[in-house]
PDB file of N, CA and C in Angstrom:
ATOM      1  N   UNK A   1      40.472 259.545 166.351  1.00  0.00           N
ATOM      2  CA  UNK A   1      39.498 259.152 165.373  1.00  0.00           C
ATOM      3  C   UNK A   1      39.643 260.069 164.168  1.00  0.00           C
ATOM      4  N   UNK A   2      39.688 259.224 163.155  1.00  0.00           N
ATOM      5  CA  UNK A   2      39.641 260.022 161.566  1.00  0.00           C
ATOM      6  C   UNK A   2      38.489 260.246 161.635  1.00  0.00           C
ATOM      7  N   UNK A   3      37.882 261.885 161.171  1.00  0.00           N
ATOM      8  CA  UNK A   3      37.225 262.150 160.275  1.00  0.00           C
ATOM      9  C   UNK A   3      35.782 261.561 159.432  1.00  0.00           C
ATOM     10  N   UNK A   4      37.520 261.271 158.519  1.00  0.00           N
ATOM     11  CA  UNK A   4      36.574 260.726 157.132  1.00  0.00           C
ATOM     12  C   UNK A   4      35.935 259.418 157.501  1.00  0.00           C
ATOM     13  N   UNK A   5      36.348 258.436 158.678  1.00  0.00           N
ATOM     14  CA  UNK A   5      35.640 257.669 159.027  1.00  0.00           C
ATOM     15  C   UNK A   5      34.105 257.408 159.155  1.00  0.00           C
ATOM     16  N   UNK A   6      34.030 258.560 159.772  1.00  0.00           N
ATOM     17  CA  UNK A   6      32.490 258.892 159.841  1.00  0.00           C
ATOM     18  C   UNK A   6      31.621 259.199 158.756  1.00  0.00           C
ATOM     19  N   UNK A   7      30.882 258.367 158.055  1.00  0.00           N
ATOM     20  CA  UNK A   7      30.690 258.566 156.536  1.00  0.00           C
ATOM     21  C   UNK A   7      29.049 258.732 156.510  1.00  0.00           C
ATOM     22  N   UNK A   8      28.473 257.983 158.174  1.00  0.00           N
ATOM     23  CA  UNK A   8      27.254 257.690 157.922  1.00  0.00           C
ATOM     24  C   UNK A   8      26.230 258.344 158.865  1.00  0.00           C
ATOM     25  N   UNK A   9      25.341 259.132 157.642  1.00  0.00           N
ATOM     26  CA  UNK A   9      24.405 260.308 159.072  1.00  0.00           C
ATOM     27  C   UNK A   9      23.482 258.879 159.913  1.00  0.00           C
ATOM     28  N   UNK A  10      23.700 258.953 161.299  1.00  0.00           N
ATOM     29  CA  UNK A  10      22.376 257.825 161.497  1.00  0.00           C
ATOM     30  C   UNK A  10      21.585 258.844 162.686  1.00  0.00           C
ATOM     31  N   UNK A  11      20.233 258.016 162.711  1.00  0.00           N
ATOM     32  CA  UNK A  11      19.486 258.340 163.464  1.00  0.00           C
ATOM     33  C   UNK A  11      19.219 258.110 164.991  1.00  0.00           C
ATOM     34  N   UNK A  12      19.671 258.443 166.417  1.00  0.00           N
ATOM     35  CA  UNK A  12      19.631 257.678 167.666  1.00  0.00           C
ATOM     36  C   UNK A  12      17.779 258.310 168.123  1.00  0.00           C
ATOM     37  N   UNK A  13      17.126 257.446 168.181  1.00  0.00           N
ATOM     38  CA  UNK A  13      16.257 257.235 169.042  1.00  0.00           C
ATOM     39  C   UNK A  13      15.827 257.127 170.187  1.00  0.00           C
ATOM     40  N   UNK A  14      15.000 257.209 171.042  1.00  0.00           N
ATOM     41  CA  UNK A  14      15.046 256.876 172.417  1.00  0.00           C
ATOM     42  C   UNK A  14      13.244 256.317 172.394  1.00  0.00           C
ATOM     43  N   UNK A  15      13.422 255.617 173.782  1.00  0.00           N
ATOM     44  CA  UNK A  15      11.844 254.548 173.572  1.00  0.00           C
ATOM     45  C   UNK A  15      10.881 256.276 174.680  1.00  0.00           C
ATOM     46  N   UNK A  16       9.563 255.763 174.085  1.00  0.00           N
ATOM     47  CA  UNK A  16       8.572 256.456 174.650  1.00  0.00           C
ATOM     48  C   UNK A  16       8.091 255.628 175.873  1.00  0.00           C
ATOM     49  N   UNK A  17       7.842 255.567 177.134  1.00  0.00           N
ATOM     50  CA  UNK A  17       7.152 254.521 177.935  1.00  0.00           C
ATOM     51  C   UNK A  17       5.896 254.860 178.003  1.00  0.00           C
ATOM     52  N   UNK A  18       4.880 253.609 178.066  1.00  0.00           N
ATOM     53  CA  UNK A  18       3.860 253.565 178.608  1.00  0.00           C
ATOM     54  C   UNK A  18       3.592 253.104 179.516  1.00  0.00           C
ATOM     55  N   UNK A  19       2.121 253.030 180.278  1.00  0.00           N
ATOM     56  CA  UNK A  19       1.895 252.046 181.252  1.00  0.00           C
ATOM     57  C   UNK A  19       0.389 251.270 180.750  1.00  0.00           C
ATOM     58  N   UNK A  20       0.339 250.077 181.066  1.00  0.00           N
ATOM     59  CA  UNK A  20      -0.753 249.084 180.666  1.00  0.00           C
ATOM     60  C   UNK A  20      -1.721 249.593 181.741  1.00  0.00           C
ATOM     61  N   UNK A  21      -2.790 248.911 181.531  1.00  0.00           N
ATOM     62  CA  UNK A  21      -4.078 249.102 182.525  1.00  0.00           C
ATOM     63  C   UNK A  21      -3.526 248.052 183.700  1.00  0.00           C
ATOM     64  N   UNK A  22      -2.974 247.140 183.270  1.00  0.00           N
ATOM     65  CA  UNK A  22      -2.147 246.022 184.475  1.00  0.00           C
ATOM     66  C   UNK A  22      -0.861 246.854 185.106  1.00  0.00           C
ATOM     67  N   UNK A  23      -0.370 247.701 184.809  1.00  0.00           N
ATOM     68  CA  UNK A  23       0.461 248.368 185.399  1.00  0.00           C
ATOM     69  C   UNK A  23       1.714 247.758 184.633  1.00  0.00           C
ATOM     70  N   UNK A  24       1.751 247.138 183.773  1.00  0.00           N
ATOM     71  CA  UNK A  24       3.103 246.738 183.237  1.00  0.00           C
ATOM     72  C   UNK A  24       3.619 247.846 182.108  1.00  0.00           C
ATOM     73  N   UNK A  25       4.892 248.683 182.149  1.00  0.00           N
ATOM     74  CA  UNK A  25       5.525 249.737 181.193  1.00  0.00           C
ATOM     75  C   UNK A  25       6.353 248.625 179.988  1.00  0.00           C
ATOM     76  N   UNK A  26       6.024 249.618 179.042  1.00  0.00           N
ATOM     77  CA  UNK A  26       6.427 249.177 177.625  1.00  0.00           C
ATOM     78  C   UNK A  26       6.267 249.609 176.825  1.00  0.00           C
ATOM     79  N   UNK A  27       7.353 249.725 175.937  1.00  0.00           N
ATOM     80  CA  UNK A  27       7.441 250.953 174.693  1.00  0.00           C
ATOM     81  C   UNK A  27       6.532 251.282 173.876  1.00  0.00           C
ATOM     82  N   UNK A  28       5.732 252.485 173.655  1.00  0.00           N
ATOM     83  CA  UNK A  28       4.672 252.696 173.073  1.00  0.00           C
ATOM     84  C   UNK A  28       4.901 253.475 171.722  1.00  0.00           C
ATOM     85  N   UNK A  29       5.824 253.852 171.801  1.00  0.00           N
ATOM     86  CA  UNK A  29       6.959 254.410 170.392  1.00  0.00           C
ATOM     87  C   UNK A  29       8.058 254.516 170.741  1.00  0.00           C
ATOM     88  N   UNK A  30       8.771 255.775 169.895  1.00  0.00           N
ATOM     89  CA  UNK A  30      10.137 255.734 169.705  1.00  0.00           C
ATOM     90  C   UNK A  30      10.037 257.440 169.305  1.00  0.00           C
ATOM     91  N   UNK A  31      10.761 258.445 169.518  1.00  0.00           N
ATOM     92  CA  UNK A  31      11.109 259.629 169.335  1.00  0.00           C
ATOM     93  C   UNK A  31      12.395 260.080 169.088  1.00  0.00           C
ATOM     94  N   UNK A  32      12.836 260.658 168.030  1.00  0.00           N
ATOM     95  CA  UNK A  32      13.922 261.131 167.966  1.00  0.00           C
ATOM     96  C   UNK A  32      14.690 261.984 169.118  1.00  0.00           C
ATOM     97  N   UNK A  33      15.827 261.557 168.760  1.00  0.00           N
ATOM     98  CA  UNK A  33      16.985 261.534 170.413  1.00  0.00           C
ATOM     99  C   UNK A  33      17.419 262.585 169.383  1.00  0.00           C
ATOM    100  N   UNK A  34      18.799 262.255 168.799  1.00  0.00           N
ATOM    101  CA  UNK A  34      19.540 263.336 168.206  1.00  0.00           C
ATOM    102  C   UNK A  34      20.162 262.397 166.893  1.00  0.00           C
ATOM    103  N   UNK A  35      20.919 263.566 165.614  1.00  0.00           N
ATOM    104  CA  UNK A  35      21.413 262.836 164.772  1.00  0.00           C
ATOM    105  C   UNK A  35      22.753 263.194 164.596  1.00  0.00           C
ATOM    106  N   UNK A  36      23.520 261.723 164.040  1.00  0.00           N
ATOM    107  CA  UNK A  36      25.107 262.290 164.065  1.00  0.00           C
ATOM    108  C   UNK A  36      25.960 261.288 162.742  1.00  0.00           C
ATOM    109  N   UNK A  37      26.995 261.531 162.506  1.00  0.00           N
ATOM    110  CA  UNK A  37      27.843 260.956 162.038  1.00  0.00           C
ATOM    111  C   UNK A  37      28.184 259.534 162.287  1.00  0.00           C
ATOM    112  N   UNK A  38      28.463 258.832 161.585  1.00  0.00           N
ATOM    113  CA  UNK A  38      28.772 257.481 162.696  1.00  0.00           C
ATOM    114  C   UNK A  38      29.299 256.578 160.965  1.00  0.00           C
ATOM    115  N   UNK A  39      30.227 255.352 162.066  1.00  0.00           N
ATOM    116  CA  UNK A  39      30.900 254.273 161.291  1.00  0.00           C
ATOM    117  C   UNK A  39      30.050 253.271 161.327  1.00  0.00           C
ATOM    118  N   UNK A  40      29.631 252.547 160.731  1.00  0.00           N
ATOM    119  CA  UNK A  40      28.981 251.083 160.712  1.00  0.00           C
ATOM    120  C   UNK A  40      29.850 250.031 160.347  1.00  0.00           C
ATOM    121  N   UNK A  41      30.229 249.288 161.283  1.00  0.00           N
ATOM    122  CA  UNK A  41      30.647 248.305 160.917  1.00  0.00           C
ATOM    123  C   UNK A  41      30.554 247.067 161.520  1.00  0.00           C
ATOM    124  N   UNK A  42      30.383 245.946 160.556  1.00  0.00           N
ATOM    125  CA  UNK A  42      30.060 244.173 161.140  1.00  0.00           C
ATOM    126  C   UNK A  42      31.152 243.663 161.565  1.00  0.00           C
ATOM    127  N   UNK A  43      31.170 243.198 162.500  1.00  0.00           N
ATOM    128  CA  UNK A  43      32.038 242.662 163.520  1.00  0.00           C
ATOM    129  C   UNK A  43      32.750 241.606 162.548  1.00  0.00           C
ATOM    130  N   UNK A  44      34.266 241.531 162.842  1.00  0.00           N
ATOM    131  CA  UNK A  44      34.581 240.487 161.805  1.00  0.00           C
ATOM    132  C   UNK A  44      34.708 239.204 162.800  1.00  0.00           C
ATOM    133  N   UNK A  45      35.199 238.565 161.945  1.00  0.00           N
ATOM    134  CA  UNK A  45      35.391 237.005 162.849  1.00  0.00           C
ATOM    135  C   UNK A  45      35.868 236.704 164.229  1.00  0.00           C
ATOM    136  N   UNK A  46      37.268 237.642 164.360  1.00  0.00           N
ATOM    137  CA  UNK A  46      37.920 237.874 165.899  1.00  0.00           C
ATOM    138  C   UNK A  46      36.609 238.611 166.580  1.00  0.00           C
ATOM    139  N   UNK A  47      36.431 239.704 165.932  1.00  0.00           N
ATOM    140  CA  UNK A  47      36.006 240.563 166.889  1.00  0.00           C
ATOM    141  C   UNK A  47      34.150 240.513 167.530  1.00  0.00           C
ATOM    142  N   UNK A  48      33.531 239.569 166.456  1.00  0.00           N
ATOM    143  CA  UNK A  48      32.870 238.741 167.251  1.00  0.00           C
ATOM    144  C   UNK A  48      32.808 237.662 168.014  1.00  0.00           C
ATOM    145  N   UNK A  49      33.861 237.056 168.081  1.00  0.00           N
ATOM    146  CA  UNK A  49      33.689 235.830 168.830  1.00  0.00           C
ATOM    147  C   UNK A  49      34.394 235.915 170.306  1.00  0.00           C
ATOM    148  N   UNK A  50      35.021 237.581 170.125  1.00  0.00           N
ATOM    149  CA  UNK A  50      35.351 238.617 171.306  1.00  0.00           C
ATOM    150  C   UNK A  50      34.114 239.058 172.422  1.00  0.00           C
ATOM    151  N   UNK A  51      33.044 239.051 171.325  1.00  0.00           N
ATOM    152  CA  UNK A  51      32.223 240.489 171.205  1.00  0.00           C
ATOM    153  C   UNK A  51      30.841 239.313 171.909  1.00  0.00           C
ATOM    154  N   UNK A  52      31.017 237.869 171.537  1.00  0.00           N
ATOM    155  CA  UNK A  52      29.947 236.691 171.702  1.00  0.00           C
ATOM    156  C   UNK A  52      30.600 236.198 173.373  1.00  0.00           C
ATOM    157  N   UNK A  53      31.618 236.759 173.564  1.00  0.00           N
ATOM    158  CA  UNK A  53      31.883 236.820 174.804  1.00  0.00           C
ATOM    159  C   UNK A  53      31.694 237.439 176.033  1.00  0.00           C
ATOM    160  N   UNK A  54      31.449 238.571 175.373  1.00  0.00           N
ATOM    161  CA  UNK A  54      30.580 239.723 176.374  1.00  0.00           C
ATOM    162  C   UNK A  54      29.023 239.413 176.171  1.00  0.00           C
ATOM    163  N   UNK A  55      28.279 239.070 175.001  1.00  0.00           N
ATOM    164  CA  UNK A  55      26.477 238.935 174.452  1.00  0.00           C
ATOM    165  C   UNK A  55      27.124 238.551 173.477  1.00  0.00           C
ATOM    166  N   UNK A  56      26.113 237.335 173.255  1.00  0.00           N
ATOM    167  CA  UNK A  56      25.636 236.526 172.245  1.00  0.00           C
ATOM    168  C   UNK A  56      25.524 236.979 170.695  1.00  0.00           C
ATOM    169  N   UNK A  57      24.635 238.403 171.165  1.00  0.00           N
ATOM    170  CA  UNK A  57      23.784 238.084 170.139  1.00  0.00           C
ATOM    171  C   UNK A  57      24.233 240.243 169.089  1.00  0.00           C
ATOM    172  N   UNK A  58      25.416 240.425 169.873  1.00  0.00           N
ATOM    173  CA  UNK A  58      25.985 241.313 169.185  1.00  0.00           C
ATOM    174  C   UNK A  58      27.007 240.945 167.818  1.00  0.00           C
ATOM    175  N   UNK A  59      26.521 242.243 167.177  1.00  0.00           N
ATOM    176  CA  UNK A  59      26.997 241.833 165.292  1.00  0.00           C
ATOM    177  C   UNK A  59      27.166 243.145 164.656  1.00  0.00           C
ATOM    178  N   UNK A  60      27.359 244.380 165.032  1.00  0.00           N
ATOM    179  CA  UNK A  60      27.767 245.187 164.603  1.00  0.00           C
ATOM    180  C   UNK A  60      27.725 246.080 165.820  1.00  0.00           C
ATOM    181  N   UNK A  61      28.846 247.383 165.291  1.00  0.00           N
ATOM    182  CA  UNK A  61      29.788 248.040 165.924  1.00  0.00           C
ATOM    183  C   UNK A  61      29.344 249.571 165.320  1.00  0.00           C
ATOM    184  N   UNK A  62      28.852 250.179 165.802  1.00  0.00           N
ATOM    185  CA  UNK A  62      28.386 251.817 165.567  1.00  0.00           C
ATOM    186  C   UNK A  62      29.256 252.719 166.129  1.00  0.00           C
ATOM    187  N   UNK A  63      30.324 253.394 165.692  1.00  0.00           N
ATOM    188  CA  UNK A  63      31.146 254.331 166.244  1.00  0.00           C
ATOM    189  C   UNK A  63      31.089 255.586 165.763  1.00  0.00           C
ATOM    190  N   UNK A  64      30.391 256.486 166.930  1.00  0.00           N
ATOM    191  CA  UNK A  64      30.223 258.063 167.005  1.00  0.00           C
ATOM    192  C   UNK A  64      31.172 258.750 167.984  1.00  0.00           C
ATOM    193  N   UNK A  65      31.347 259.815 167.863  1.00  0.00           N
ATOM    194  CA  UNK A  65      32.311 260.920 168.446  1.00  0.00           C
ATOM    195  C   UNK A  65      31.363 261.125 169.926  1.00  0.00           C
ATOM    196  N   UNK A  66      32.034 261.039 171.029  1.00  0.00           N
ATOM    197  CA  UNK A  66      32.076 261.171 171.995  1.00  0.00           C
ATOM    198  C   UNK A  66      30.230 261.868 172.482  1.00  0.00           C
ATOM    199  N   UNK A  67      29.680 261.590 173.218  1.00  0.00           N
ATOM    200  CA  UNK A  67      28.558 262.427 173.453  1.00  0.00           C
ATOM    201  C   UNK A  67      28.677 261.763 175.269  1.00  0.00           C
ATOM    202  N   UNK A  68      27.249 262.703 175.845  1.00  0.00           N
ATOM    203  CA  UNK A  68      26.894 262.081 176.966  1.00  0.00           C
ATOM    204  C   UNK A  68      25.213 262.025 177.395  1.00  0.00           C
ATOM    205  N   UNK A  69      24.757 262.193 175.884  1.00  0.00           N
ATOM    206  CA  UNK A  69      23.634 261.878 175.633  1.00  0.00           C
ATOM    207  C   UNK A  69      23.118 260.798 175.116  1.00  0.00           C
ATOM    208  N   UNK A  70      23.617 259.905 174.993  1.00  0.00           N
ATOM    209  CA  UNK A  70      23.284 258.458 174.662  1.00  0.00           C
ATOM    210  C   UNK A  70      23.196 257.588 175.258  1.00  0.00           C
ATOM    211  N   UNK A  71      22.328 256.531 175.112  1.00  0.00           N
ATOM    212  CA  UNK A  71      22.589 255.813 176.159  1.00  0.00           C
ATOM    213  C   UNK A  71      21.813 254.006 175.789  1.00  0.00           C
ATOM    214  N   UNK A  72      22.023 253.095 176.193  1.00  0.00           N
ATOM    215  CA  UNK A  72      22.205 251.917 176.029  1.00  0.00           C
ATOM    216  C   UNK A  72      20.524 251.509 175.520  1.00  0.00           C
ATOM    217  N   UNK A  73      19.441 252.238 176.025  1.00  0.00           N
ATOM    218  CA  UNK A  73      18.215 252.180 175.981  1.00  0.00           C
ATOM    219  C   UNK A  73      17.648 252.674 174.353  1.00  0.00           C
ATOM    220  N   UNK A  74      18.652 253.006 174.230  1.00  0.00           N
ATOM    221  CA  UNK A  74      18.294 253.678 172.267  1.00  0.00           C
ATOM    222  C   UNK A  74      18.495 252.648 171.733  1.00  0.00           C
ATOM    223  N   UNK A  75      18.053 253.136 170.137  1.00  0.00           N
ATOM    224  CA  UNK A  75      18.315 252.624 169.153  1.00  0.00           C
ATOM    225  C   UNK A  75      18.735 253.358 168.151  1.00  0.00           C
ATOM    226  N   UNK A  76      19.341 252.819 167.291  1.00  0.00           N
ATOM    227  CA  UNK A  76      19.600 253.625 165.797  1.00  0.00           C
ATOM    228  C   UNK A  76      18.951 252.854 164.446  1.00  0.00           C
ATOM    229  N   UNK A  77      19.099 254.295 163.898  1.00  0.00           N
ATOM    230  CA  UNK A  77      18.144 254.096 162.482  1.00  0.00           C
ATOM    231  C   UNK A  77      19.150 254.474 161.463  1.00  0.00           C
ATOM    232  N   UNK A  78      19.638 253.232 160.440  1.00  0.00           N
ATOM    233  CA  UNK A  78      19.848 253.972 159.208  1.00  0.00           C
ATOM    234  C   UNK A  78      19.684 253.495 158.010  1.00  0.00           C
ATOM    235  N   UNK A  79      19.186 254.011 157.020  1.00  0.00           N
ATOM    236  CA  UNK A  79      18.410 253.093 155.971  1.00  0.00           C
ATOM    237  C   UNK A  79      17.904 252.482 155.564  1.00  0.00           C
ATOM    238  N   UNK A  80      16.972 252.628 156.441  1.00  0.00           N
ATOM    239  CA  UNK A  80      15.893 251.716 156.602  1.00  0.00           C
ATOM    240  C   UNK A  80      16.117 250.440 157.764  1.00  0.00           C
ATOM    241  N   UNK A  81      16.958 250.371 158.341  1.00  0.00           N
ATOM    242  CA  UNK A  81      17.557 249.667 159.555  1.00  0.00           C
ATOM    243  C   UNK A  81      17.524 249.976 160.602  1.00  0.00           C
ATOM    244  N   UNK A  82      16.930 249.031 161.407  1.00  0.00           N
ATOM    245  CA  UNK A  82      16.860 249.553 163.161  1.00  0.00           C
ATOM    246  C   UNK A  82      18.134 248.704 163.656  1.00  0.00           C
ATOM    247  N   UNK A  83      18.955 248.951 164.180  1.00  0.00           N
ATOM    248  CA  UNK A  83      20.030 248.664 165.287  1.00  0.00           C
ATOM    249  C   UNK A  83      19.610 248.698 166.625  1.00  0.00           C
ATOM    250  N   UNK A  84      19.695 247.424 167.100  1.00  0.00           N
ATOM    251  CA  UNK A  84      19.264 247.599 169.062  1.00  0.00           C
ATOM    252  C   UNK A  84      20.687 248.185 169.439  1.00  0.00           C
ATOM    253  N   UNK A  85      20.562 249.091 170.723  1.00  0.00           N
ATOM    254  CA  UNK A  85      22.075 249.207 171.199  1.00  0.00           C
ATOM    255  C   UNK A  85      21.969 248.398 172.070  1.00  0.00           C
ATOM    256  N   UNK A  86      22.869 247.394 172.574  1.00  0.00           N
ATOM    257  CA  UNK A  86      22.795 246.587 173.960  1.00  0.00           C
ATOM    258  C   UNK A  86      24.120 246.508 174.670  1.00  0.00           C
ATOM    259  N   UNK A  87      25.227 247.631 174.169  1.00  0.00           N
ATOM    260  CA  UNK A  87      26.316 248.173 174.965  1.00  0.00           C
ATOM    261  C   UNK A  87      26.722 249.483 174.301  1.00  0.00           C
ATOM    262  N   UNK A  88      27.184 250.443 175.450  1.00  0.00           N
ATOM    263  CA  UNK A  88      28.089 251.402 175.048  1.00  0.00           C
ATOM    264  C   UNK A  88      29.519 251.535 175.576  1.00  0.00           C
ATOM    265  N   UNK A  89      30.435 251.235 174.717  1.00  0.00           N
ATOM    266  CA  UNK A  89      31.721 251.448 175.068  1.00  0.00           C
ATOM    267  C   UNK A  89      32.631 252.412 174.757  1.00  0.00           C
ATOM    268  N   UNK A  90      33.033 253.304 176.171  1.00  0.00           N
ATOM    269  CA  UNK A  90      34.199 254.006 175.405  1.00  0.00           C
ATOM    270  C   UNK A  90      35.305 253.506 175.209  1.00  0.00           C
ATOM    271  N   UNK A  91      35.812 253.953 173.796  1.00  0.00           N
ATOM    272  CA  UNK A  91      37.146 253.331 172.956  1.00  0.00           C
ATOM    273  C   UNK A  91      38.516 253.426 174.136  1.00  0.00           C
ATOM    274  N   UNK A  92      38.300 254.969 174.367  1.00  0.00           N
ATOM    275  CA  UNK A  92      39.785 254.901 175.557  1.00  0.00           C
ATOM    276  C   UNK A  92      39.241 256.127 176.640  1.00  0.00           C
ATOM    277  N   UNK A  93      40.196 256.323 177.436  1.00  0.00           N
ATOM    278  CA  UNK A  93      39.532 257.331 178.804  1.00  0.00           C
ATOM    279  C   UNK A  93      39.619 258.890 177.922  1.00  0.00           C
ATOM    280  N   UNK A  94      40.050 259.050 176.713  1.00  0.00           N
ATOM    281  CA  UNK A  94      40.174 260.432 176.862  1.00  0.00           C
ATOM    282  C   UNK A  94      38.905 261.391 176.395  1.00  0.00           C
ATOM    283  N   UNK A  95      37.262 260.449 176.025  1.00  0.00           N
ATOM    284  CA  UNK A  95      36.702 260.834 175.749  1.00  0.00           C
ATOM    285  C   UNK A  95      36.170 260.867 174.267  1.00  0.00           C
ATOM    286  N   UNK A  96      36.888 260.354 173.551  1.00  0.00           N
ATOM    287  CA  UNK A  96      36.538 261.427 171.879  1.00  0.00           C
ATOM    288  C   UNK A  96      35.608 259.860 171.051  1.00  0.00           C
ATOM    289  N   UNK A  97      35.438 258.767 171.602  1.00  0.00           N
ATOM    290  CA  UNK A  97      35.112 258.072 170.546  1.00  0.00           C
ATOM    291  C   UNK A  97      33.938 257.464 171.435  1.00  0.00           C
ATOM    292  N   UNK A  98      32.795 256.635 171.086  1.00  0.00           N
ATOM    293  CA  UNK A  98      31.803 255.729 171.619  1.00  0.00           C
ATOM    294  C   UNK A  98      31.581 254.815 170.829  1.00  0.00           C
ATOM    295  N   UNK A  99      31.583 253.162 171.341  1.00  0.00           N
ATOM    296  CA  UNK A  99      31.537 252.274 170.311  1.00  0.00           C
ATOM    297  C   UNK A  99      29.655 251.261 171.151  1.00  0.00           C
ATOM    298  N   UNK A 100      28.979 251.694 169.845  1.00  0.00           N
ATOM    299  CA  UNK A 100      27.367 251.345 170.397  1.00  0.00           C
ATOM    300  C   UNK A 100      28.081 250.009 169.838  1.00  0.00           C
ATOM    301  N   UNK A 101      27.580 248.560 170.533  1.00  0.00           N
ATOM    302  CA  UNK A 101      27.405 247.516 170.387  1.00  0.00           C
ATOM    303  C   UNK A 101      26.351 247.000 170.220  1.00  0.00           C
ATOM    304  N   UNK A 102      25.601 246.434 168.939  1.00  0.00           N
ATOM    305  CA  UNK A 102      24.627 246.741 168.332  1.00  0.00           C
ATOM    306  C   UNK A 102      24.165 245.273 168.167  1.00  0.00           C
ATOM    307  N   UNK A 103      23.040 244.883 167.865  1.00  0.00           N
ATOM    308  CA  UNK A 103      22.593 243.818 167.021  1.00  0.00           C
ATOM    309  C   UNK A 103      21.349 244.096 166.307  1.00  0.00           C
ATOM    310  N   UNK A 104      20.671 243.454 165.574  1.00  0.00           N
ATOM    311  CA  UNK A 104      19.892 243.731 164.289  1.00  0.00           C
ATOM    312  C   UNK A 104      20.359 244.513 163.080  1.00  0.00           C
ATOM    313  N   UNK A 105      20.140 245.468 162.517  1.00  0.00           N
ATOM    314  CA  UNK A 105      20.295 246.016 160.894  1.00  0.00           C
ATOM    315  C   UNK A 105      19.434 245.158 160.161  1.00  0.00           C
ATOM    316  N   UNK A 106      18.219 245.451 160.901  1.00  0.00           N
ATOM    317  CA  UNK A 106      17.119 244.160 160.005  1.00  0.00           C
ATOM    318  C   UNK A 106      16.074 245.633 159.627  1.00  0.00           C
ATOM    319  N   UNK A 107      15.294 245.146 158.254  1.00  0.00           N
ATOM    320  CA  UNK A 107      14.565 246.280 157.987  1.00  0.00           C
ATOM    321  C   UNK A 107      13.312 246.650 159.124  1.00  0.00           C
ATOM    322  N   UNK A 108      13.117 248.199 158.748  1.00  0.00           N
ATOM    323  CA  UNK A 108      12.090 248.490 159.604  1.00  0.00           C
ATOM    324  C   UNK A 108      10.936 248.267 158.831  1.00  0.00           C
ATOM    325  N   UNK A 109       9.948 247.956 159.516  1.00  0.00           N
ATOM    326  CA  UNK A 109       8.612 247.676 158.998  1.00  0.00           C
ATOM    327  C   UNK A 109       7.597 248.058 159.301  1.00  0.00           C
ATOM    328  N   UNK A 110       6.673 249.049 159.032  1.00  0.00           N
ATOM    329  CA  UNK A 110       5.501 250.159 160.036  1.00  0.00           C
ATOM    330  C   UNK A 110       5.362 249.519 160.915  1.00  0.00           C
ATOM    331  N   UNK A 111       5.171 249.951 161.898  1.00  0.00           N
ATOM    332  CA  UNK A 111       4.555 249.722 163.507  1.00  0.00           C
ATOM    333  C   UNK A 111       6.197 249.942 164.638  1.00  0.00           C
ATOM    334  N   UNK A 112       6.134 249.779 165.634  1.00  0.00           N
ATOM    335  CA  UNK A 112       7.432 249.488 166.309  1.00  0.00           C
ATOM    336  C   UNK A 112       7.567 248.019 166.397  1.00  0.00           C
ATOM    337  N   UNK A 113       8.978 248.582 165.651  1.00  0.00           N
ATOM    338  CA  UNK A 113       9.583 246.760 166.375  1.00  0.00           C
ATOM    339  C   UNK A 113      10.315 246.682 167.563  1.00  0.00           C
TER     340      UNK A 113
END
């Protein structure tokens, strides 16, 4: 992995749980996880209709340098954009790259979405 690739600080999140008076858990916020470098990029034509093969409803591609603190249950924030993660893939076995498989980059809007 280049570098200079990495152009974009984003934000990874992680959900807060609650529990209902019915006993049902569900996200009651969101707290900062950690922040890093990362590529953003929209899936092009191949590589979604690759990508609509694994989920539907994936449309962009978040690639950060290797961690083992992340994890599929986050989200990312950048510029005003929430990204669901709904896969994490490593690029190859040797460790150095993570490709979040993402959908939304829709604006955030007070409250949790």
């Amino acid at each position: 992995m280049r570098t200079g690739t990495l152009r974009r600080w984003v934000q990874f999140q992680r959900p807060v749980l609650a529990r209902s008076p019915t006993g049902e858990v569900f996200v009651s916020s969101w707290e900062d996880a950690f922040a890093c470098r990362a590529a953003i990029e929209p899936l092009s034509g191949r590589e979604f209709m690759a990508a609509s093969e694994f989920r539907a409803d994936i449309d962009t591609r978040i690639r950060i340098r290797w961690r083992t603190d992340v994890s599929p249950t986050y989200r990312v924030l950048y510029g005003g954009q929430v990204f669901n993660i709904l896969a994490l893939l490593e690029q190859r076995t040797d460790h150095r790259e993570i490709h979040c498989m993402c959908n939304g980059g829709r604006t955030q809007q007070g409250g949790n979405p």
